[in-house]
Protein backbone atom coordinates (compact mmCIF):
# COMPACT_ATOMS: atom_id res chain seq x y z
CA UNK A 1 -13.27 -20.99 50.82
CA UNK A 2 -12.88 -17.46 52.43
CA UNK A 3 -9.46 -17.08 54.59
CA UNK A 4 -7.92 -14.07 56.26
CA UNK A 5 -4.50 -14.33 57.45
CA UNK A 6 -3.14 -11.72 59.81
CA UNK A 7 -0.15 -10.81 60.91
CA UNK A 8 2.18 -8.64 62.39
CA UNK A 9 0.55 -8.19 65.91
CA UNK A 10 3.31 -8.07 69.06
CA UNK A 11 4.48 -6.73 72.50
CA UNK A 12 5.56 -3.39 72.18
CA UNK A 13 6.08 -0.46 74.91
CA UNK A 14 3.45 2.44 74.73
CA UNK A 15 4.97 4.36 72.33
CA UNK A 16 5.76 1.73 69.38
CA UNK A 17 4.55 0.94 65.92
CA UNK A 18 3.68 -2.06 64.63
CA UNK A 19 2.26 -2.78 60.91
CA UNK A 20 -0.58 -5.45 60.73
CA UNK A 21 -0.94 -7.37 57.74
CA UNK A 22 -4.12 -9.61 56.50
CA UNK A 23 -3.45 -11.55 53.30
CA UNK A 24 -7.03 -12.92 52.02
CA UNK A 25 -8.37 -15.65 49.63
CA UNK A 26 -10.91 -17.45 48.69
CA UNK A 27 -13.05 -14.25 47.24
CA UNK A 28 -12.99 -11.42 44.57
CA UNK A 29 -11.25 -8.98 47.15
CA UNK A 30 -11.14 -6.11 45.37
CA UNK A 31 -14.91 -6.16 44.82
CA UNK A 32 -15.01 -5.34 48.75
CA UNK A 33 -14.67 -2.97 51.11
CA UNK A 34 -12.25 -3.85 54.44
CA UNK A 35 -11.84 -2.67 57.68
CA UNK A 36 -9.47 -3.93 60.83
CA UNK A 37 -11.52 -4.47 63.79
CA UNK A 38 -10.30 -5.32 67.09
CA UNK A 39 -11.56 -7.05 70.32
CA UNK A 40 -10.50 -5.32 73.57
CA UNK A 41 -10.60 -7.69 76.89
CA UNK A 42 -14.14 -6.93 78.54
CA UNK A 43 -15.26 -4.81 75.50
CA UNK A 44 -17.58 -5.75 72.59
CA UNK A 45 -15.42 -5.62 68.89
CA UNK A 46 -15.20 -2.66 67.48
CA UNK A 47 -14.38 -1.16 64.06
CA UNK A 48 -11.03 0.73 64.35
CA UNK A 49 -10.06 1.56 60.36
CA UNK A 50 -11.84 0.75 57.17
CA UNK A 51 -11.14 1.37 53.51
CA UNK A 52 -13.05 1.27 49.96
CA UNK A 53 -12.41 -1.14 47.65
CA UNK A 54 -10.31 1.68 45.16
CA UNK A 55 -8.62 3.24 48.02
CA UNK A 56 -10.38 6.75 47.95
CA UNK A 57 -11.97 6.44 51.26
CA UNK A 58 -11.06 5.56 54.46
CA UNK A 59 -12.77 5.54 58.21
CA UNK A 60 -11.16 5.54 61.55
CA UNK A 61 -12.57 5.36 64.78
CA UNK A 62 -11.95 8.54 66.79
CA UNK A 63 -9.55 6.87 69.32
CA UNK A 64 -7.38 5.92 66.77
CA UNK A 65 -7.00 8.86 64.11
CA UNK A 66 -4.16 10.42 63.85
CA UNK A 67 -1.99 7.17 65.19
CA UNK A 68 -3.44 4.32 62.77
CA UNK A 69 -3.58 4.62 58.57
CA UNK A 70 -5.31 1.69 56.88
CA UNK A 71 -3.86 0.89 53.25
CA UNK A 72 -4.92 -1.89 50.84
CA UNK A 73 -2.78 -3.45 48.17
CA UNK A 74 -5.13 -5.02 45.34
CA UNK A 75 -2.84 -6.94 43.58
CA UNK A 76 -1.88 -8.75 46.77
CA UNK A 77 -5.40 -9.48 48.22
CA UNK A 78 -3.97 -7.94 51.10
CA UNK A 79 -4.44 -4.60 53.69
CA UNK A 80 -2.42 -3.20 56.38
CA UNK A 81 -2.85 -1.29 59.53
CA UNK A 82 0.02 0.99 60.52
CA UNK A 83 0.19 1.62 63.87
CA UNK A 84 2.12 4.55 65.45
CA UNK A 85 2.56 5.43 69.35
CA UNK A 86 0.44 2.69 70.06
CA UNK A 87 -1.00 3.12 73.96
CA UNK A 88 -2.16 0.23 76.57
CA UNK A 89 -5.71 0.75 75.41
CA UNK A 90 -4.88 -0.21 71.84
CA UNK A 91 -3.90 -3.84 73.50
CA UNK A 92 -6.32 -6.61 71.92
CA UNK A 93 -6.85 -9.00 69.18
CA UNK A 94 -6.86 -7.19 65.93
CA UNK A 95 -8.73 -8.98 62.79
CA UNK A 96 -9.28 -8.00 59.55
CA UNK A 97 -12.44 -8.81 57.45
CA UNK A 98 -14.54 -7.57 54.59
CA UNK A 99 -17.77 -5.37 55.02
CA UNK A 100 -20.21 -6.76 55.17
CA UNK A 101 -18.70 -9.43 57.66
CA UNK A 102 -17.81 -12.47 56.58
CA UNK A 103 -15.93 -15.21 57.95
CA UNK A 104 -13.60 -14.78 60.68
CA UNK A 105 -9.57 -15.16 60.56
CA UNK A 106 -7.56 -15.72 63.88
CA UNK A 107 -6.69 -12.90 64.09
CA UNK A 108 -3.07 -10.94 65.79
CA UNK A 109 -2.62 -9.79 69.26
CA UNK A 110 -1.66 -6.36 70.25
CA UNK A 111 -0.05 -5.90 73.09
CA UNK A 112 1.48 -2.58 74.17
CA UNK A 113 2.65 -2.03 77.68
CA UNK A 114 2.92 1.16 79.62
C-alpha cells in the first residue's frame, strides 16, 4: 500500500525557512521520480520542485527558484523541500508524490505571514 508522510509544514513570518519532509512506503521509490506540489487557497495545485530518481536533475517552478532546493535521500525513501525567505504567497498545503501521480498523502500546511 502506497503512503506519503509529510512533514515539517508551520507558521512562520515572511522571511523564514522551513524544511518539508515526505517519508514514503509501500513502493520501489527510487525507481521514481518526485516532486512537492502545493495547493494554494482559490488556486488549482501546482508543481513547485521536482527531482530524478538519481538526483541529477531537478525542476522548480519560476516563483520559487532561487528560495526552494528539492533533495532526495534514497536510502530513506524520503525527499525534502528547503524553504528559504518564504513569502505570504508560498502559504498552502504542500504534498509530496511520485510522477506520475499516485496516491495522495495529507499533506503539511504552509503558512507564512507578512
Amino acid at each position: 500500500q502506497v503512503q506519503l508522510v509529510e512533514s515539517g509544514g508551520g507558521l512562520v513570518q515572511a522571511g523564514a525557512s522551513l524544511r518539508l519532509s515526505c517519508a514514503a512506503s509501500g513502493f520501489y521509490f527510487t525507481g521514481f521520480d518526485m516532486a512537492w506540489i502545493r495547493q494554494i487557497p482559490g488556486k488549482e495545485r501546482e508543481f513547485v520542485a521536482a527531482i530524478d530518481r538519481n538526483s541529477a536533475s531537478t525542476f522548480y517552478v519560476d516563483s520559487v527558484k532561487g528560495r526552494f532546493t528539492i533533495s532526495r535521500d534514497n536510502a530513506k525513501d524520503t525527499i525534502y523541500l528547503q524553504m528559504n525567505d518564504l513569502k505570504p504567497d508560498d502559504t498552502g498545503i504542500y504534498y509530496c508524490n511520485s510522477i506520475p501521480i499516485g496516491p495522495w498523502g495529507q499533506g503539511t500546511q504552509v503558512t507564512v505571514s507578512s
